[in-house]
Each structure stands twice: as structure tokens, then as C-alpha cells.
N, C-alpha and C. Protein backbone atom coordinates (compact mmCIF):
# COMPACT_ATOMS: atom_id res chain seq x y z
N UNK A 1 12.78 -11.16 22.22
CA UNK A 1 14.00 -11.76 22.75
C UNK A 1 14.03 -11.67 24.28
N UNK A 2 13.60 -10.84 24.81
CA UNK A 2 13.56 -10.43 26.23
C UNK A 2 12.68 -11.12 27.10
N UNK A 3 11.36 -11.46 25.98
CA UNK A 3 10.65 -12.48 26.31
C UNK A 3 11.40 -13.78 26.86
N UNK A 4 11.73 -14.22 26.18
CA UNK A 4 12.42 -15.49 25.71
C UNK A 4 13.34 -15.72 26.85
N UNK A 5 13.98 -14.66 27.27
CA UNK A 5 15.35 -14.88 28.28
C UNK A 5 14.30 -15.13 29.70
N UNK A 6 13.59 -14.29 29.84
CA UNK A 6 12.42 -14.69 30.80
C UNK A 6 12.53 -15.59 31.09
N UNK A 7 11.48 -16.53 30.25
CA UNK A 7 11.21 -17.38 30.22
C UNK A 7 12.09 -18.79 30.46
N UNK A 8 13.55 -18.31 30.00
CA UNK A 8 13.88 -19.42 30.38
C UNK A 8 14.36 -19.10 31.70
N UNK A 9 14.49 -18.02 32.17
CA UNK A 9 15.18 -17.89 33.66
C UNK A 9 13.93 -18.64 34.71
N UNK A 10 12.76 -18.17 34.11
CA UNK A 10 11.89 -19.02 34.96
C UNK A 10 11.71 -20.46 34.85
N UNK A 11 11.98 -21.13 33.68
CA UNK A 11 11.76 -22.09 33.69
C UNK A 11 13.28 -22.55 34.10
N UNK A 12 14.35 -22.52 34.30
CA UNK A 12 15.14 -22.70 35.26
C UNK A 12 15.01 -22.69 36.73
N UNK A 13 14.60 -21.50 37.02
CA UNK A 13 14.37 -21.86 38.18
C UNK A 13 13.01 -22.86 38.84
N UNK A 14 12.25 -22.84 37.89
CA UNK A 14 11.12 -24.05 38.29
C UNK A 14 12.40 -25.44 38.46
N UNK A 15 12.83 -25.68 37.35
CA UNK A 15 13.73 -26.72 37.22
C UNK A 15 14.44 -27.07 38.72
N UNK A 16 15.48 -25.87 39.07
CA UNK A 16 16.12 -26.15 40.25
C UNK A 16 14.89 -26.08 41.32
N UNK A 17 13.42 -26.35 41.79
CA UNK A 17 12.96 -26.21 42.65
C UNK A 17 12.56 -27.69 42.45
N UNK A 18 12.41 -28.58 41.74
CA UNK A 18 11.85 -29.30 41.74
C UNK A 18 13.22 -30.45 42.30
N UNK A 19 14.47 -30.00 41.36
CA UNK A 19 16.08 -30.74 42.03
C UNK A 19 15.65 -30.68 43.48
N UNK A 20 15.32 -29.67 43.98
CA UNK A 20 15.50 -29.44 45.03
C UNK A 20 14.59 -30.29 46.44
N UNK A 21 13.25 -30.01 45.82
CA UNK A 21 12.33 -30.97 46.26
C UNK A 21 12.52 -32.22 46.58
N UNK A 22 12.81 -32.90 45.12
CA UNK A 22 13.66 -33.91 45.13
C UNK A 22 14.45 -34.59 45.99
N UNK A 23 15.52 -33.57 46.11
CA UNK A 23 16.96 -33.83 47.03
C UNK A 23 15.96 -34.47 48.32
N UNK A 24 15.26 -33.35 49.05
CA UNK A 24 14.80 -33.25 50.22
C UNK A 24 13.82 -34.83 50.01
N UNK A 25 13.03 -35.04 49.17
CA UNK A 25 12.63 -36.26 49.19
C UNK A 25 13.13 -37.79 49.15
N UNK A 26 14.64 -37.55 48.36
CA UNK A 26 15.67 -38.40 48.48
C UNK A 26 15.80 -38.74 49.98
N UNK A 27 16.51 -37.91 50.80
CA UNK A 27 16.93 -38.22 52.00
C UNK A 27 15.83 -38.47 52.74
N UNK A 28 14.73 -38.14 52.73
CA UNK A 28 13.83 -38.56 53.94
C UNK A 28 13.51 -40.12 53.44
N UNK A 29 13.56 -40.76 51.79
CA UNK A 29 12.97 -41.93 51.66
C UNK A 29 14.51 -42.74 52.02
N UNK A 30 15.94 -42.38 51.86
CA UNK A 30 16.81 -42.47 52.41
C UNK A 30 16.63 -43.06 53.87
N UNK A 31 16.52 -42.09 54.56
CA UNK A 31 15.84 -42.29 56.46
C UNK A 31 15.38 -43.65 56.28
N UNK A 32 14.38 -43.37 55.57
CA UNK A 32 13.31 -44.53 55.90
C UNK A 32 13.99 -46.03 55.96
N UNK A 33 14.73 -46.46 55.05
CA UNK A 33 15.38 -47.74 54.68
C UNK A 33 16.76 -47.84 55.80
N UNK A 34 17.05 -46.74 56.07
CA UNK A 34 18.31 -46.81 56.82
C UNK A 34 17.97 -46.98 58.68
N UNK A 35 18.94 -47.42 59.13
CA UNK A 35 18.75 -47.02 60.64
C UNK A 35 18.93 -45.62 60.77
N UNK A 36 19.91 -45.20 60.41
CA UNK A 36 21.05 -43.60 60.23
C UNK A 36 21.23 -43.47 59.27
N UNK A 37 20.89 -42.29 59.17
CA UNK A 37 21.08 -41.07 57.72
C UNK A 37 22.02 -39.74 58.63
N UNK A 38 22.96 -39.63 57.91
CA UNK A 38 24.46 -38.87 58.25
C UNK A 38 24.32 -37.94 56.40
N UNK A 39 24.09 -36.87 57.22
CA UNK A 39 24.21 -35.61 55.48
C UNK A 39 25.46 -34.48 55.82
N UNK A 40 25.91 -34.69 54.46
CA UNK A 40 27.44 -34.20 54.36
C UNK A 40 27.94 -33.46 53.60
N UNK A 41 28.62 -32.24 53.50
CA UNK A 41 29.08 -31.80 52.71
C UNK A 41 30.56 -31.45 52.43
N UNK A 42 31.48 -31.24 51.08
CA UNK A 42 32.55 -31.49 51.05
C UNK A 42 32.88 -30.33 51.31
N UNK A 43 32.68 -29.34 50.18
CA UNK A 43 33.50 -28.28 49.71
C UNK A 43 32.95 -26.65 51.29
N UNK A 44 33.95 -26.30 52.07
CA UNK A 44 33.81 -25.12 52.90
C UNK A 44 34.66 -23.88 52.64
N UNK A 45 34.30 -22.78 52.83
CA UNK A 45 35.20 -21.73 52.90
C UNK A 45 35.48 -20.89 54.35
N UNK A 46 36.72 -20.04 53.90
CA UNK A 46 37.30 -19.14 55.21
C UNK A 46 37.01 -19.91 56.18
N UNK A 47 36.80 -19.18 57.55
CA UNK A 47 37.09 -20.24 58.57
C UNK A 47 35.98 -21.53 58.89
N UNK A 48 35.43 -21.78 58.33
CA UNK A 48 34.36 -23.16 58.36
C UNK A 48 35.67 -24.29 57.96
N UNK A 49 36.10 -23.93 56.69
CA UNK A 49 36.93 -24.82 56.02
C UNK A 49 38.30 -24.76 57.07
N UNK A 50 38.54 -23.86 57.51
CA UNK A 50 39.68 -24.23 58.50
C UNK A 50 39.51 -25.00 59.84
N UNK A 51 37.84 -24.80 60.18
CA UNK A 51 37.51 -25.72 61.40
C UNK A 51 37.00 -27.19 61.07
N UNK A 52 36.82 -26.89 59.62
CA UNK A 52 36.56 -28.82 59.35
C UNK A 52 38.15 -28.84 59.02
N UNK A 53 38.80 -28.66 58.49
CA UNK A 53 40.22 -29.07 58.04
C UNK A 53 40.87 -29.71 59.77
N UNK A 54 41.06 -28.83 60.63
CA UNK A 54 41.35 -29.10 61.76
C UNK A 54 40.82 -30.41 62.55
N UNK A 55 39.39 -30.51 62.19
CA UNK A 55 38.69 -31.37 62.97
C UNK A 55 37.97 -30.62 64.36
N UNK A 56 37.80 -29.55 64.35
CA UNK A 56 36.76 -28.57 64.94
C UNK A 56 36.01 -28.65 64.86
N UNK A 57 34.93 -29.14 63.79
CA UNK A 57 33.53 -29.18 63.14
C UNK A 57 33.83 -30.31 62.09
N UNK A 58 32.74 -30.98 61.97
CA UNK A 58 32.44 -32.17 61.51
C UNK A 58 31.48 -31.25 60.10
N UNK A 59 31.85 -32.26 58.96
CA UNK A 59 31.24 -32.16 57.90
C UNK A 59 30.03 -32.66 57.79
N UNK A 60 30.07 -33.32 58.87
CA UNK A 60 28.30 -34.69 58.55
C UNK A 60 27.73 -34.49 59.88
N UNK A 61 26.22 -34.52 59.78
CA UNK A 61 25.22 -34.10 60.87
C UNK A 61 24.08 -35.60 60.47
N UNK A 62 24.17 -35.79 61.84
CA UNK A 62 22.82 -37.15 61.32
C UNK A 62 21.46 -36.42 61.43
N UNK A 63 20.85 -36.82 60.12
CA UNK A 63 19.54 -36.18 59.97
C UNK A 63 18.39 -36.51 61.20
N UNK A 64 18.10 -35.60 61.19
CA UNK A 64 16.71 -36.02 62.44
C UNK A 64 15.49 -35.82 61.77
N UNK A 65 15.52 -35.53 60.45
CA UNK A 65 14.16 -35.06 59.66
C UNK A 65 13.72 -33.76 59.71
N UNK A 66 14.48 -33.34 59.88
CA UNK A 66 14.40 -31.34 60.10
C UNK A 66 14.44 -30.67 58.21
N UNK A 67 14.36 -29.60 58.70
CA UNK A 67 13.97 -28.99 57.21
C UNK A 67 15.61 -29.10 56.87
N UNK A 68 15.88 -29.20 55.59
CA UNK A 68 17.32 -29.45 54.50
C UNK A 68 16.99 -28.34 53.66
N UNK A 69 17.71 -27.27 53.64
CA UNK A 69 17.96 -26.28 53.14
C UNK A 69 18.69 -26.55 51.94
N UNK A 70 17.99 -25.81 50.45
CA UNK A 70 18.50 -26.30 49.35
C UNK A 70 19.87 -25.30 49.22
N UNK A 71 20.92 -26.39 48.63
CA UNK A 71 22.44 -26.71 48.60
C UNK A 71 23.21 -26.98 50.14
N UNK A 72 22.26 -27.24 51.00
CA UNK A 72 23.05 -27.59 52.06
C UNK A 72 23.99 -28.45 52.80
N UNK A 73 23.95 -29.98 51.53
CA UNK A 73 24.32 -31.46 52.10
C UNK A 73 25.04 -31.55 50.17
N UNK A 74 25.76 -32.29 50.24
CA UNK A 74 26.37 -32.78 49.12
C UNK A 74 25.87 -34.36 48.96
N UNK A 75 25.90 -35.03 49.99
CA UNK A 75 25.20 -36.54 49.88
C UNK A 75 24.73 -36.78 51.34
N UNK A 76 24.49 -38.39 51.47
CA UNK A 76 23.70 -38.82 52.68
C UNK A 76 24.26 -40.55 52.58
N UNK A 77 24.51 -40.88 53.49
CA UNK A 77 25.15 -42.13 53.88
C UNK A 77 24.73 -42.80 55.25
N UNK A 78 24.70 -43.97 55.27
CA UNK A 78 24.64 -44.43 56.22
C UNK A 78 25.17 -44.65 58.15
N UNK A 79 25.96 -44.36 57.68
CA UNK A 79 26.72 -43.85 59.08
C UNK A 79 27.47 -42.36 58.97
N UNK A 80 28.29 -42.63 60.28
CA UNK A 80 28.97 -41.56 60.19
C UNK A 80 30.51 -42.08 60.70
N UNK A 81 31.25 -41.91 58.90
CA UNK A 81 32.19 -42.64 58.84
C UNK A 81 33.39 -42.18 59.02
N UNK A 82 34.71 -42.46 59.56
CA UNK A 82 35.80 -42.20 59.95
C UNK A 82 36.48 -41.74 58.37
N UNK A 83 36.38 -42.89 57.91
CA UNK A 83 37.26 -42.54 56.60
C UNK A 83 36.58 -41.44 55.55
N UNK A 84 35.27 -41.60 55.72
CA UNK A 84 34.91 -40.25 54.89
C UNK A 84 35.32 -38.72 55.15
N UNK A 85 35.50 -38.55 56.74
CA UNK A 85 35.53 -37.86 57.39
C UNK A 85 37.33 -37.33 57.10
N UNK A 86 37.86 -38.11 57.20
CA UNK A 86 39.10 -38.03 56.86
C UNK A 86 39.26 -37.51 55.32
N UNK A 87 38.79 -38.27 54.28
CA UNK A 87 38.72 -37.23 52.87
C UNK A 87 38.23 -36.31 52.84
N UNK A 88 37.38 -35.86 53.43
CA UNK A 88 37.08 -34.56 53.62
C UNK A 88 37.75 -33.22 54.41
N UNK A 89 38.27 -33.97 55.14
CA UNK A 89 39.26 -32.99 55.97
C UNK A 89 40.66 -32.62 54.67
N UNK A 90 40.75 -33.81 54.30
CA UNK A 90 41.69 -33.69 53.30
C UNK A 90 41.65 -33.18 52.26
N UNK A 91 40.44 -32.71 51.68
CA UNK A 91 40.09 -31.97 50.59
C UNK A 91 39.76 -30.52 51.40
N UNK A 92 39.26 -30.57 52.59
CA UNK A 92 39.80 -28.91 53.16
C UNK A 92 40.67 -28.33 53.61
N UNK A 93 41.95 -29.02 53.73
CA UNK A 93 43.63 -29.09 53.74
C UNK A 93 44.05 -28.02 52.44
N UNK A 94 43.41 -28.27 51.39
CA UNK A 94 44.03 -28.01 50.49
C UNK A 94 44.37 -29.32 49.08
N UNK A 95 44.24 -30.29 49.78
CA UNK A 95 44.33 -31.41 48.75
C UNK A 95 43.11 -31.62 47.75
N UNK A 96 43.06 -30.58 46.83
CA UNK A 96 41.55 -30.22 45.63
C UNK A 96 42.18 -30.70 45.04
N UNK A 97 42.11 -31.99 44.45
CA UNK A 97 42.47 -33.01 43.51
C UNK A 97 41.55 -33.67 42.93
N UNK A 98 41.48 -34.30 42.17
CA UNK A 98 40.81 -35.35 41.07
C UNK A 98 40.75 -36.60 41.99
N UNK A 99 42.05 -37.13 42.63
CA UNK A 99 42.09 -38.38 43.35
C UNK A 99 41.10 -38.13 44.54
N UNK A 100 41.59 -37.07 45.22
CA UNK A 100 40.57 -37.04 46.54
C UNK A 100 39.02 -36.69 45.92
N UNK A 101 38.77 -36.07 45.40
CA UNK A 101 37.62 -36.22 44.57
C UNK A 101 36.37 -37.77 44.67
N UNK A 102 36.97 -38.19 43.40
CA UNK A 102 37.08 -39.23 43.02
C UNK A 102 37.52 -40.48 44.53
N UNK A 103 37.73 -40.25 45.45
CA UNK A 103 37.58 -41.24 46.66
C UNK A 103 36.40 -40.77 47.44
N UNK A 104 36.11 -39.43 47.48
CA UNK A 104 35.10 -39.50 47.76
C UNK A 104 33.58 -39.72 47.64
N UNK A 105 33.83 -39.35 46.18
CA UNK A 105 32.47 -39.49 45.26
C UNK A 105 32.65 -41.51 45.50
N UNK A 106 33.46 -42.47 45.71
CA UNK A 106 33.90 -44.33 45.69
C UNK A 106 33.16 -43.78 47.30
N UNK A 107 33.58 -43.42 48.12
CA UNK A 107 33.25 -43.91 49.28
C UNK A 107 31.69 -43.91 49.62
N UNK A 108 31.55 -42.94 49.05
CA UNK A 108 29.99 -42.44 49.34
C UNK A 108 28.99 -43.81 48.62
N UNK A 109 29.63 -44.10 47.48
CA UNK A 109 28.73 -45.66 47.06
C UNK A 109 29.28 -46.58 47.53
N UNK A 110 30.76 -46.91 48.13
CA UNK A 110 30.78 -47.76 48.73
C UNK A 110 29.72 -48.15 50.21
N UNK A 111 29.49 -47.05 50.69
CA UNK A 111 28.48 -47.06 52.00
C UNK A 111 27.48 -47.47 51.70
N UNK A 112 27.34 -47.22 50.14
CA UNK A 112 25.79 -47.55 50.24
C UNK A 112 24.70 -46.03 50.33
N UNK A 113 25.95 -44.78 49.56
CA UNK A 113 24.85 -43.70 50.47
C UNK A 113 24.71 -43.44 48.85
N UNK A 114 23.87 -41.87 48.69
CA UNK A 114 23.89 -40.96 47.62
C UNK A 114 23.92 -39.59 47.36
N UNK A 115 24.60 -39.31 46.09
CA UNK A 115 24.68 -38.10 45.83
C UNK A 115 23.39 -37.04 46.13
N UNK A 116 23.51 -35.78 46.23
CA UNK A 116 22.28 -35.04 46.22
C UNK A 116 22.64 -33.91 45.04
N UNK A 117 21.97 -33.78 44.43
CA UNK A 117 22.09 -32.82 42.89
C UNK A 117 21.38 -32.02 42.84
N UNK A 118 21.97 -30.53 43.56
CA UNK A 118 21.41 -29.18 43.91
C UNK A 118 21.66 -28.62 42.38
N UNK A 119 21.19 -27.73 42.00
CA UNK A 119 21.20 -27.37 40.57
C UNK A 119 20.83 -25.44 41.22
């Protein structure tokens, strides 16, 4: 049995290395098609989340092709957009809702960008 739990912890984590790989291969073939690649993330805590809530710090960094640290970006979009920027501030307000959610997960395909699925 002990075996077994092993085994799957490793084969989990093979799993999330390969998500991960992935991700990082997403956004660079991302780059490629785009002029600008802008990587973003929603969810911050303690004071990060109070300096994106404020508008102190920006949620989105345009990629330059630098190393992407796995769980570091939530998606990747084409610009770097006002209104995204704004749901996001708004979901670090305090507004953890389904709606703001759900506008952000619409905006991100409205751009034209994509999810990244850290595991």
C-alpha cells in the first residue's frame, strides 16, 4: 500500500511538471503569433493584494521571454488591457464573486489570450 501511495505521488508530480512545461511552452508559442504577450495573474495576498487593489502594482508584466516560474501567471493576452486590469483590481477589493470571475475568465478570450493550467 505504501508502495502504491508512492507511486502515485510521483506520478503526480511528473504530471504537474509536464502542466508546467507546457504552460511555459504555451506562452512562448503565444509570443510568437502575437506582437505583445502581457502575463497575468488574478488571485494576491496581504499586502501584494492591497497594492494591486490600489493600483500600486500592476497584475500583468509583458513577457520578454525570461524564465516563467511554475504557478506564476494565471493567463497571457495580448495587450495590456485597461479593463482587465480593472477586474482584477476588483476581485482584489474584495469583490470574490462568480460574476467577477466569470468576466474575467470572458475577457481573457475575448482578447484573444489564454488560460495557463498550473496543476
Amino acid at each position: 500500500m505504501e508502495q502504491q501511495k508512492e507511486m502515485n505521488n510521483y506520478e503526480r508530480m511528473e504530471q504537474r511538471m509536464r502542466l508546467n512545461d507546457q504552460n511555459r511552452a504555451e506562452i512562448t508559442a503565444f509570443s510568437t503569433l502575437n506582437q505583445e504577450t502581457w502575463l497575468g495573474r488574478v488571485g494576491f495576498h496581504a499586502e501584494e493584494k492591497e497594492m494591486v487593489a490600489s493600483g500600486e502594482k500592476s497584475p500583468m508584466v509583458r513577457y520578454d521571454g525570461g524564465l516563467v516560474y511554475n504557478y506564476q501567471y494565471d493567463f497571457c493576452i495580448p495587450t495590456n488591457d485597461s479593463e482587465m486590469l480593472w477586474l482584477i483590481r476588483r476581485w482584489n477589493t474584495g469583490e470574490r464573486n462568480w460574476g467577477i470571475f466569470n468576466q474575467i475568465y470572458d475577457r481573457v478570450q475575448d482578447l484573444g489570450g489564454i488560460y495557463l493550467i498550473w496543476h
